[in-house]
C-alpha atoms as a PDB file:
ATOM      1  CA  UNK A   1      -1.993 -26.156  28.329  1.00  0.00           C
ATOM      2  CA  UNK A   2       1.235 -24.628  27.110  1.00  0.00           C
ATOM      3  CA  UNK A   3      -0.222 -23.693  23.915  1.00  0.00           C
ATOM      4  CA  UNK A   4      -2.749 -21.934  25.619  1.00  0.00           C
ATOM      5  CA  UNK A   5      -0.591 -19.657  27.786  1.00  0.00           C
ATOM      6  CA  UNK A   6       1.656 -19.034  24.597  1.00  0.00           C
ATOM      7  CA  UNK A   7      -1.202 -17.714  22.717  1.00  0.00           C
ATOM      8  CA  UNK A   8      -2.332 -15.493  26.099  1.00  0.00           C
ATOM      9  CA  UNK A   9       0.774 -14.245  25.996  1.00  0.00           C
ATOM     10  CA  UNK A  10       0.966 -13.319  22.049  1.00  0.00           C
ATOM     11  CA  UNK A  11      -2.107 -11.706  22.853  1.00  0.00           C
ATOM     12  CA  UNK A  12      -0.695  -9.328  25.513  1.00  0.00           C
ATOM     13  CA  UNK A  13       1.860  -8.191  23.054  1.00  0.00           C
ATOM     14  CA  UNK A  14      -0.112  -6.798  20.217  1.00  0.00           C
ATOM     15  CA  UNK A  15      -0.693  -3.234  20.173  1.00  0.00           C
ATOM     16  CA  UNK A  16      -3.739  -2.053  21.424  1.00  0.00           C
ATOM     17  CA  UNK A  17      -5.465  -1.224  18.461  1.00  0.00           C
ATOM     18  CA  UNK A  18      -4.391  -4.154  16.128  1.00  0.00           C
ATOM     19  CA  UNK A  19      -6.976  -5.278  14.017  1.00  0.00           C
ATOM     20  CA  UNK A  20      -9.332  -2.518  14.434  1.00  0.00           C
ATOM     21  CA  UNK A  21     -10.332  -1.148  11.128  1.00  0.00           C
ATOM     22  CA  UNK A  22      -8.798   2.432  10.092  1.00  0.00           C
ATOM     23  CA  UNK A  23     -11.519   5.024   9.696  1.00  0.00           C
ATOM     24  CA  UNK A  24     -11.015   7.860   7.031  1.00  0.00           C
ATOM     25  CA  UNK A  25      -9.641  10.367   9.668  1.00  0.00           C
ATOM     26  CA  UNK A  26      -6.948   8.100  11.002  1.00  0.00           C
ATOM     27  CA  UNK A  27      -6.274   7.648   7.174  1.00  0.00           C
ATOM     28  CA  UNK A  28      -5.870  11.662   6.547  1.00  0.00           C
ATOM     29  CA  UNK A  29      -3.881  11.657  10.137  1.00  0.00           C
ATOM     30  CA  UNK A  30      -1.377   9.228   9.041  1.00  0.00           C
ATOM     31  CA  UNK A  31      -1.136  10.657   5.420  1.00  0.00           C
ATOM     32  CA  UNK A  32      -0.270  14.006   6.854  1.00  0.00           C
ATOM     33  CA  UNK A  33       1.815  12.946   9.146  1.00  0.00           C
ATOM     34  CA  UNK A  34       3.993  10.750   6.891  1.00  0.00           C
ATOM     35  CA  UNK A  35       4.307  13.752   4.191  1.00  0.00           C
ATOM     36  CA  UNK A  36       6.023  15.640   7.149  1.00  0.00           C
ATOM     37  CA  UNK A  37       7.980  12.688   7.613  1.00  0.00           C
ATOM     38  CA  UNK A  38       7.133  11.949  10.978  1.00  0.00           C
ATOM     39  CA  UNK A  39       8.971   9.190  12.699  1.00  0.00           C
ATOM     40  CA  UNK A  40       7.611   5.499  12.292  1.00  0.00           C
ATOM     41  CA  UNK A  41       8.013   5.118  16.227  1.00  0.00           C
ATOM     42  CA  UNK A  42       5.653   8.337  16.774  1.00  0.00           C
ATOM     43  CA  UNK A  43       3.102   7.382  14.462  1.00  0.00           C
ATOM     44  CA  UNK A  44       3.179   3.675  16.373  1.00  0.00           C
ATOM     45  CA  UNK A  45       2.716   5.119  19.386  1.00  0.00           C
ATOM     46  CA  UNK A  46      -0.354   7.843  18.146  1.00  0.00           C
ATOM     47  CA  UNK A  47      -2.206   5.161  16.565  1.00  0.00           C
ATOM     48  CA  UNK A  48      -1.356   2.446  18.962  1.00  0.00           C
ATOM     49  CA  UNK A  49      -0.776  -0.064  15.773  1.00  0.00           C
ATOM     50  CA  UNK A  50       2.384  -2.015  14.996  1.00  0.00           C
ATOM     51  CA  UNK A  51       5.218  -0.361  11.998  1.00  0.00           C
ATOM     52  CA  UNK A  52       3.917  -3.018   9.957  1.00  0.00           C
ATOM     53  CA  UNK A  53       0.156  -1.517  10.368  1.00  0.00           C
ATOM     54  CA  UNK A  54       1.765   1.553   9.807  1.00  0.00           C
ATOM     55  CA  UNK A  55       3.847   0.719   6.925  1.00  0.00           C
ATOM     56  CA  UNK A  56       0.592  -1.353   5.221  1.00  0.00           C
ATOM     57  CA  UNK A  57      -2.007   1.362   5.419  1.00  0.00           C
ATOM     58  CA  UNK A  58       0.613   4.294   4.094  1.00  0.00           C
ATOM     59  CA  UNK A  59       1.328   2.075   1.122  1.00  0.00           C
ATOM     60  CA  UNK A  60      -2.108   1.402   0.455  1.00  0.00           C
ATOM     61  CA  UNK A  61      -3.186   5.017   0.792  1.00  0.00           C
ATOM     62  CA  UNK A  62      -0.576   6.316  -1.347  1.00  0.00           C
ATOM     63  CA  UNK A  63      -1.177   3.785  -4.056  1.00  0.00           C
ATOM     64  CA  UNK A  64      -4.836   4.984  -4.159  1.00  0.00           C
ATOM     65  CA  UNK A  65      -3.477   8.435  -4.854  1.00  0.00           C
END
């Protein structure tokens, strides 16, 4: 049963939109807003995704470029 309520409660923690796949205007969103160097925390709260969402998508995107 404690296993259970541990995983409940990882649950609660993640960021709303964790895991939700990133559509092509959150991808042009995020690219302009890390080219005027937004903060990290902004962009976590805008998107509702973790810094390492963040972090993963603007590396991808820019290594499309």
């Amino acid at each position: 049963m404690e296993f259970f309520n541990q995983s409940k409660e990882h649950k609660k923690s993640l960021p709303k939109r964790a895991y939700v796949p990133w559509n092509e205007i959150d991808d042009a969103i995020l690219l302009r807003m890390h080219k005027c160097k937004i903060a990290k925390t902004r962009m976590v709260c805008f998107f509702e995704r973790s810094v390492g969402a963040i972090n993963s998508r603007i590396k991808k995107l820019t290594e499309e470029m």
